[in-house]
N, C-alpha and C. Protein backbone atom coordinates (compact mmCIF):
# COMPACT_ATOMS: atom_id res chain seq x y z
N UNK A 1 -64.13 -4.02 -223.64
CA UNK A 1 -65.15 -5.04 -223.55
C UNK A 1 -65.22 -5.84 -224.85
N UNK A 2 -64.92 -5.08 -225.94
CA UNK A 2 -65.36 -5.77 -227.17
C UNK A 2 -64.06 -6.90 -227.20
N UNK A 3 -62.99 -6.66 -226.88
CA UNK A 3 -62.00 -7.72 -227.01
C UNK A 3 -61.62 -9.37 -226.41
N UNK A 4 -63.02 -9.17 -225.13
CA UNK A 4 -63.45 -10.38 -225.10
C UNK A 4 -63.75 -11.09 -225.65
N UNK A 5 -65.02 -10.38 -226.72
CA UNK A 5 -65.64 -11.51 -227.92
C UNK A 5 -64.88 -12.24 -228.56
N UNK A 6 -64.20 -11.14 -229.18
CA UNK A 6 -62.54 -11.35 -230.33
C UNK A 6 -62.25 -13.43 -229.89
N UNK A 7 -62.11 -13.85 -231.57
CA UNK A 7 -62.02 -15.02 -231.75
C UNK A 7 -60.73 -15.59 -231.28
N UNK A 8 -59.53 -14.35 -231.02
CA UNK A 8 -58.64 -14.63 -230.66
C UNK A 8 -58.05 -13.69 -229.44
N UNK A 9 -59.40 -13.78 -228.49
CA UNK A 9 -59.65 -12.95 -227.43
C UNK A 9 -58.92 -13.25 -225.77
N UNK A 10 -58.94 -12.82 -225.03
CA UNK A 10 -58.77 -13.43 -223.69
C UNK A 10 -59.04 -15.32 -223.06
N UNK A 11 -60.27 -15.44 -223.61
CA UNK A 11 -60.51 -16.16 -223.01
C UNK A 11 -60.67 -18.09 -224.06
N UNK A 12 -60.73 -17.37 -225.34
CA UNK A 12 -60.44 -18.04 -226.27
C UNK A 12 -59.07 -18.67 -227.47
N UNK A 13 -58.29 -17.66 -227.16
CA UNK A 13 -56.53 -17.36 -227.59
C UNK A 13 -56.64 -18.38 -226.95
N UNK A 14 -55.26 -19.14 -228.14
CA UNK A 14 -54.65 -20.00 -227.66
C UNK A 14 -52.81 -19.12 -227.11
N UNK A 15 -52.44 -20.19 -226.46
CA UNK A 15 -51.02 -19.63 -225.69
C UNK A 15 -50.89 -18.60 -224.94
N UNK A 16 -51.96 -18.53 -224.51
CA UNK A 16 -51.89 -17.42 -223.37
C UNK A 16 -51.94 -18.11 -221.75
N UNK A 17 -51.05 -17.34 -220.79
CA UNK A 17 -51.38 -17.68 -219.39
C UNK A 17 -52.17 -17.37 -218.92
N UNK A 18 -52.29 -17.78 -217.63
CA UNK A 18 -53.31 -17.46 -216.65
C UNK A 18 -53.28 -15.66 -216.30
N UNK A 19 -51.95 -15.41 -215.98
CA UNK A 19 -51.63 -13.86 -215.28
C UNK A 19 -52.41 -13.22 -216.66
N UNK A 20 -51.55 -13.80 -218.42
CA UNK A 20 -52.19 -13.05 -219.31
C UNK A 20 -53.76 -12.52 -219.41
N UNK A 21 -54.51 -13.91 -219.27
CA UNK A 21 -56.02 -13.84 -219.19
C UNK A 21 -56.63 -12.86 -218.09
N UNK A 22 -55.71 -12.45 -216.96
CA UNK A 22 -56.53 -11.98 -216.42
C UNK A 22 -56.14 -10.51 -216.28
N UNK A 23 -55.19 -10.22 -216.89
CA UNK A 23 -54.71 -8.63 -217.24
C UNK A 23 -55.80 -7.64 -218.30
N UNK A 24 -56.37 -9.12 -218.78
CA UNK A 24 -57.61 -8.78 -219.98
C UNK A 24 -58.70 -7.81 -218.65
N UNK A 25 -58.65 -8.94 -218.12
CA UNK A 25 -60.11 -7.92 -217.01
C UNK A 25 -59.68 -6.79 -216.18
N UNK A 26 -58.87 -6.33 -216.10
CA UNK A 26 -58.41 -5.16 -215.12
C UNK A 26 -59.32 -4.18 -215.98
N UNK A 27 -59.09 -3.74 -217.35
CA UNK A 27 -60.14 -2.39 -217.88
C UNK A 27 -61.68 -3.03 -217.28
N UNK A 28 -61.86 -4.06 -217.92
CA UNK A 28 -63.42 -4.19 -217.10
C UNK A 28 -63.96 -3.82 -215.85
N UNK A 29 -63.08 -4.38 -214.94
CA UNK A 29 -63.02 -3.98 -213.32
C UNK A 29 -62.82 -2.61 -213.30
N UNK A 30 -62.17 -1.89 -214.26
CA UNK A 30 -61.61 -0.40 -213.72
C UNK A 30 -63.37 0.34 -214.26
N UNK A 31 -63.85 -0.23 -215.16
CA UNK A 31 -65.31 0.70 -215.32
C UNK A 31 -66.17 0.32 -214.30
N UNK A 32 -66.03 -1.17 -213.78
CA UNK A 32 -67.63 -1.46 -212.87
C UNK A 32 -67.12 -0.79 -211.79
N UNK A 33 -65.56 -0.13 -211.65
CA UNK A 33 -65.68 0.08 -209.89
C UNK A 33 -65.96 1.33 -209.79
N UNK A 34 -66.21 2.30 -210.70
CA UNK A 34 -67.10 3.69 -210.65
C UNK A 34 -68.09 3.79 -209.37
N UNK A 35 -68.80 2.51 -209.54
CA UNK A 35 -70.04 2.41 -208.47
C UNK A 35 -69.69 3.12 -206.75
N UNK A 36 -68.95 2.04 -206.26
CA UNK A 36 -68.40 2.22 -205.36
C UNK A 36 -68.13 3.47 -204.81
N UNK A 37 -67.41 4.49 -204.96
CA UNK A 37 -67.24 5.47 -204.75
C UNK A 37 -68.39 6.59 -204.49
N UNK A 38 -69.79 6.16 -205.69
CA UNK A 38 -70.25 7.28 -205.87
C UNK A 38 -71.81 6.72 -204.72
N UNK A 39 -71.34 5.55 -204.09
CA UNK A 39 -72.11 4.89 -203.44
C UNK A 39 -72.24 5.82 -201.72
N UNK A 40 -70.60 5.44 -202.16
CA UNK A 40 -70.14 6.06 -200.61
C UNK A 40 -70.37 7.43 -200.55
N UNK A 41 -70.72 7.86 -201.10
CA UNK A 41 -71.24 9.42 -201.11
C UNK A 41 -72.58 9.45 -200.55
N UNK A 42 -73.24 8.28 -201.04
CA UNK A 42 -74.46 8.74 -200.50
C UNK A 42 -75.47 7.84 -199.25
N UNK A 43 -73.89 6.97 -198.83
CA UNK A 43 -74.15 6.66 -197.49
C UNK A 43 -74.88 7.30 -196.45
N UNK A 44 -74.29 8.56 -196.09
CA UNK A 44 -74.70 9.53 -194.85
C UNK A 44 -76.42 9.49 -195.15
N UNK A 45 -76.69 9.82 -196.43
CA UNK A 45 -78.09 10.28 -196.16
C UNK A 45 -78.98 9.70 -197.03
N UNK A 46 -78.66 8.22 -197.23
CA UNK A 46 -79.30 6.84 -196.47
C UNK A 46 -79.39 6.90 -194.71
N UNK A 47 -78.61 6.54 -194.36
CA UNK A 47 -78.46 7.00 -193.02
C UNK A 47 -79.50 7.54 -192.19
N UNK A 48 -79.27 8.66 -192.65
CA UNK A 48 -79.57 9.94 -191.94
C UNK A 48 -81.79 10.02 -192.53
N UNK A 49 -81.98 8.90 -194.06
CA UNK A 49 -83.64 9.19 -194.11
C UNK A 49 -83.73 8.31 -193.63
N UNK A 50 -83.10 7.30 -193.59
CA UNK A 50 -84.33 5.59 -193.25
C UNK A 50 -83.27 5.26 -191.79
N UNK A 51 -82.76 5.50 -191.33
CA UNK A 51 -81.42 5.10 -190.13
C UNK A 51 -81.26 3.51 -190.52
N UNK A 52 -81.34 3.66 -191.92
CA UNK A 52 -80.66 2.07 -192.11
C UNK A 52 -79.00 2.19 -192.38
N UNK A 53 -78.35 1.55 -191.36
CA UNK A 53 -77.01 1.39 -191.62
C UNK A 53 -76.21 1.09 -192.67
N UNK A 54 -75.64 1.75 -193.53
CA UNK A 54 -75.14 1.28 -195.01
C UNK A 54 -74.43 0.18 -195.21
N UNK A 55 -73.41 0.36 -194.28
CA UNK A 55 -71.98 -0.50 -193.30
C UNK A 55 -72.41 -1.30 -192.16
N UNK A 56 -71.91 -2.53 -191.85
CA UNK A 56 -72.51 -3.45 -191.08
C UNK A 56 -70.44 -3.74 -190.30
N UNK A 57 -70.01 -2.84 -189.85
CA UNK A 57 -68.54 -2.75 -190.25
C UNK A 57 -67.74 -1.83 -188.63
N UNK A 58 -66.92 -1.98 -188.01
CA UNK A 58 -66.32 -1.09 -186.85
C UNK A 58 -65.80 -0.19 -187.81
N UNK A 59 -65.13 0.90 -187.53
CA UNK A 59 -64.21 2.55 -188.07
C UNK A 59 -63.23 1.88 -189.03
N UNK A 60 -62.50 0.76 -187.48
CA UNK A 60 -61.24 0.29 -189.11
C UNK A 60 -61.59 -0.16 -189.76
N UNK A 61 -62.34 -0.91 -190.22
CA UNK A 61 -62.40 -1.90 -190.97
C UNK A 61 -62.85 -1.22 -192.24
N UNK A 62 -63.92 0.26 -191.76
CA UNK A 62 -64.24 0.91 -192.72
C UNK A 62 -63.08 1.53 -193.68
N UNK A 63 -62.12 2.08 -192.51
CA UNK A 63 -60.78 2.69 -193.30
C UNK A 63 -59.96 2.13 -193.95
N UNK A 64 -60.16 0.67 -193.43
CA UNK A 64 -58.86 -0.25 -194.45
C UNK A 64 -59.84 -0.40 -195.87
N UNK A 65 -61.08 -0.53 -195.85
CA UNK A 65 -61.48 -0.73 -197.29
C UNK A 65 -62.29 0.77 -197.79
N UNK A 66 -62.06 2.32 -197.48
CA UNK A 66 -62.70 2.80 -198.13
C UNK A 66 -61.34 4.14 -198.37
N UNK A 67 -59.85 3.84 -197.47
CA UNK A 67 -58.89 4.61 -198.16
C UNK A 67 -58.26 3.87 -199.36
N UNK A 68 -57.76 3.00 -199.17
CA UNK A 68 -57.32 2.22 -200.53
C UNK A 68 -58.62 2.48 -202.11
N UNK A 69 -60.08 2.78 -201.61
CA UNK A 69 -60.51 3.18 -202.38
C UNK A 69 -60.77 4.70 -203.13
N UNK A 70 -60.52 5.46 -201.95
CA UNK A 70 -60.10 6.44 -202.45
C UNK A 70 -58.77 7.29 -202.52
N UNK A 71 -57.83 6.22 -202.83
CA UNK A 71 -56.37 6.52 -202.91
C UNK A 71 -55.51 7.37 -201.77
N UNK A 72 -55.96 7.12 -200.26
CA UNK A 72 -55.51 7.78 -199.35
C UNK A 72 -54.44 6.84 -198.41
C-alpha cells in the first residue's frame, strides 16, 4: 500500500505502462479479497436467521463464481 504514495510510485512514475500500473494493484486486491470468502461462510446462517437470501443467483452461476474463488 505504501508504494502507491511513493513519488515515484504506480500511479505517478513516469515511463511506466498501463499492464505496469496495474500489476501495482494485484497486492491490494489480494488483501481486500479476504472478505469474500469469509462472507461465504456465513451465508447459510444469514439464511437460515432472517430467510434473507444472500445470493440473488441459480446453482451455476453460484459455482462459476464461488469455485474459482475457492480454488476448485
Amino acid at each position: 500500500m505504501q508504494c502507491i504514495y511513493l513519488p515515484k510510485g504506480p500511479f505517478r512514475g513516469r515511463g511506466l505502462k498501463l499492464i505496469d500500473r496495474l500489476f501495482y494493484l494485484d497486492p491490494v486486491i489480494f488483501y481486500l479479497s479476504f472478505l469474500f470468502p469469509f462472507l461465504m461462510l456465513y451465508a447459510p446462517a444469514v439464511y437460515w436467521w432472517t430467510g434473507l437470501a444472500p445470493f440473488n443467483a441459480t446453482g451455476g452461476h453460484l459455482l462459476t463464481d464461488a469455485c474459482p474463488a475457492y480454488g476448485l
